[in-house]
C-alpha atoms as a PDB file:
ATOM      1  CA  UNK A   1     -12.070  10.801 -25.051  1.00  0.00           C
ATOM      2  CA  UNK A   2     -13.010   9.845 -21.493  1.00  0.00           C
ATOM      3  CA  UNK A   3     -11.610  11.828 -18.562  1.00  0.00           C
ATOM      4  CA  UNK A   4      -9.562   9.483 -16.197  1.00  0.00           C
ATOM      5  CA  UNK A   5     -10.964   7.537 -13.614  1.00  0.00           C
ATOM      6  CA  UNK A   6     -10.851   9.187 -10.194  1.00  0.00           C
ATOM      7  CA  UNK A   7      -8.930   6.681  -7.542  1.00  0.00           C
ATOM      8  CA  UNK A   8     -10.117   6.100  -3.823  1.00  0.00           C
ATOM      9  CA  UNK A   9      -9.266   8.016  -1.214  1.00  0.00           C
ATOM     10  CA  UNK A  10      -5.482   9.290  -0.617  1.00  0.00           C
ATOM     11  CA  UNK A  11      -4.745   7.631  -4.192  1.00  0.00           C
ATOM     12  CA  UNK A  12      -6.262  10.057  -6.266  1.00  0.00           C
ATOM     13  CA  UNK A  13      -4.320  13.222  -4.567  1.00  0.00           C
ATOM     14  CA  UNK A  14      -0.910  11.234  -3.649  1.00  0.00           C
ATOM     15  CA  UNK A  15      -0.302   9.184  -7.551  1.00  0.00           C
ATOM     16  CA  UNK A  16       3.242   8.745  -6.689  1.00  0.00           C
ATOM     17  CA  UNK A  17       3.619   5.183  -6.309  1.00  0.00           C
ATOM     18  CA  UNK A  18       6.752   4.705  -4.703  1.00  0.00           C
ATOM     19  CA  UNK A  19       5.125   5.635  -1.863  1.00  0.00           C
ATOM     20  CA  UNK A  20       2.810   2.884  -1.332  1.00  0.00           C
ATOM     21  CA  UNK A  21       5.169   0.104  -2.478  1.00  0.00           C
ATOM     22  CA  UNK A  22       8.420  -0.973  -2.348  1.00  0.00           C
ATOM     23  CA  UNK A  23      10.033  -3.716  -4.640  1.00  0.00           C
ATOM     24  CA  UNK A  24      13.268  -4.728  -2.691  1.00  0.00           C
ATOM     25  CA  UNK A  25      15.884  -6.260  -4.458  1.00  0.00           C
ATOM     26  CA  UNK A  26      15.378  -9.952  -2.634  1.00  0.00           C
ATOM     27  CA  UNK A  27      12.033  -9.971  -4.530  1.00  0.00           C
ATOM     28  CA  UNK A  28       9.555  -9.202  -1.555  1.00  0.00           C
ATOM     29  CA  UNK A  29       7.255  -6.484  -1.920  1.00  0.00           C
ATOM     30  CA  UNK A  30       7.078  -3.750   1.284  1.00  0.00           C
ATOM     31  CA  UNK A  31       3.395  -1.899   1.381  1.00  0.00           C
ATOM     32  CA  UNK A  32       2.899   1.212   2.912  1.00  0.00           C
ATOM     33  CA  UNK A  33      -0.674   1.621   3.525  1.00  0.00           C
ATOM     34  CA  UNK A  34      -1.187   4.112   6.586  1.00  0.00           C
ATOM     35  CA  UNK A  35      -3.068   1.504   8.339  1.00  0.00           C
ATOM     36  CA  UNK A  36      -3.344   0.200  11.579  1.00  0.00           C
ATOM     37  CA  UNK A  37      -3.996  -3.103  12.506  1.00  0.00           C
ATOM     38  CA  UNK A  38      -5.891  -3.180  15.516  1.00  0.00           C
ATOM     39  CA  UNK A  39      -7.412  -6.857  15.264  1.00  0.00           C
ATOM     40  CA  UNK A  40      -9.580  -6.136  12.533  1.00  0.00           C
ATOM     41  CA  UNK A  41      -7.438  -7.895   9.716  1.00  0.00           C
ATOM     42  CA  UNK A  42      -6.821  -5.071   7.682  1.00  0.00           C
ATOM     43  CA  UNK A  43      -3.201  -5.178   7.078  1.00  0.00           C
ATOM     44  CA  UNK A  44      -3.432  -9.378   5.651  1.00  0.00           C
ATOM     45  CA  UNK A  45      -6.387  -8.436   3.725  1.00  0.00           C
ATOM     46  CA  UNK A  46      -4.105  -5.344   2.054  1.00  0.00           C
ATOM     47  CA  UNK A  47      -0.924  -7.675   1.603  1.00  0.00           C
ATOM     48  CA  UNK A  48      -3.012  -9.969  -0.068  1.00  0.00           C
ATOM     49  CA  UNK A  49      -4.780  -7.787  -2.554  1.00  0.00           C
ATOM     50  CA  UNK A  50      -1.203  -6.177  -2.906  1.00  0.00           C
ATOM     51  CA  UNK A  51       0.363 -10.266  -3.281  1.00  0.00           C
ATOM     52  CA  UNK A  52      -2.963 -10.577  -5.951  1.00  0.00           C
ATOM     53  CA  UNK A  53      -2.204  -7.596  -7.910  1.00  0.00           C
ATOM     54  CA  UNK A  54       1.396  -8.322  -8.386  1.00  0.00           C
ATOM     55  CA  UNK A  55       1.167 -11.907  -8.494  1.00  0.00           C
ATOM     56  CA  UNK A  56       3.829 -12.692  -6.033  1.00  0.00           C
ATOM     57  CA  UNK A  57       3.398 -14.966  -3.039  1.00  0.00           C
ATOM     58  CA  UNK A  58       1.305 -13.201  -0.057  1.00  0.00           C
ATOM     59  CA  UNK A  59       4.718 -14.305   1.481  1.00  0.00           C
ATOM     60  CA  UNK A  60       6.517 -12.130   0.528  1.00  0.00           C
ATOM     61  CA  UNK A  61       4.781  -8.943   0.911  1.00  0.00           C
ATOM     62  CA  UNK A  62       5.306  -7.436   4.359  1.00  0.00           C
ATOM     63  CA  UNK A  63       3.603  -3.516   5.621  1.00  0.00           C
ATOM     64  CA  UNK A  64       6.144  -0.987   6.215  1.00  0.00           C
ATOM     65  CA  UNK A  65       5.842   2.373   8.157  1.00  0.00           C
ATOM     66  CA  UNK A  66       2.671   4.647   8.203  1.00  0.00           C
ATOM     67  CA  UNK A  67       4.443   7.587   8.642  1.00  0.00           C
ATOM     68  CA  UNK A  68       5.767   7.024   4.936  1.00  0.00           C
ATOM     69  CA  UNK A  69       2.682   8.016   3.416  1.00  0.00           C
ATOM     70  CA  UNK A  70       1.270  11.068   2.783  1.00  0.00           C
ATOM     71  CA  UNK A  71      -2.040  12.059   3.875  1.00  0.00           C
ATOM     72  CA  UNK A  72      -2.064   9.234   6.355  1.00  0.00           C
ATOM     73  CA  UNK A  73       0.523  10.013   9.161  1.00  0.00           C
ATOM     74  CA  UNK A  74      -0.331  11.107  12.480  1.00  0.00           C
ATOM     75  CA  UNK A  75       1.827  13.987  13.880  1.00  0.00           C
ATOM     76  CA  UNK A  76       4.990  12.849  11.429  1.00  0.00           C
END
């Protein structure tokens, strides 16, 4: 039997999902990705990998406070 695949970064030591994403009961999708977006795109490139994975419109998925997840706030 194979071990399990290790996940990236804060994945692998924080599994518990609800804290990276948020159904809400309208549909949309809320991530929560400890990112910053400072110009560089990152937070449109993560809701649409998130809109991918999930298939739901890129829409609908919106970021939601770092501070919600663990191993990526800064001084919460």
């Amino acid at each position: 039997m194979n071990a399990p695949r290790k996940l990236p970064g804060n994945l692998e030591t924080n599994r518990a999902l609800e804290r990276w994403l948020r159904i809400n009961a309208d549909g949309t999708v809320t991530a929560y990705t400890g990112k910053v977006e400072i110009g560089q795109g990152i937070l449109t490139a993560i809701e649409q990998v998130v809109a991918d994975e999930l298939d739901v419109s890129p829409q609908r998925v919106g970021g939601g406070e770092t501070w919600r997840v663990a191993g990526e706030s800064h001084g919460h």
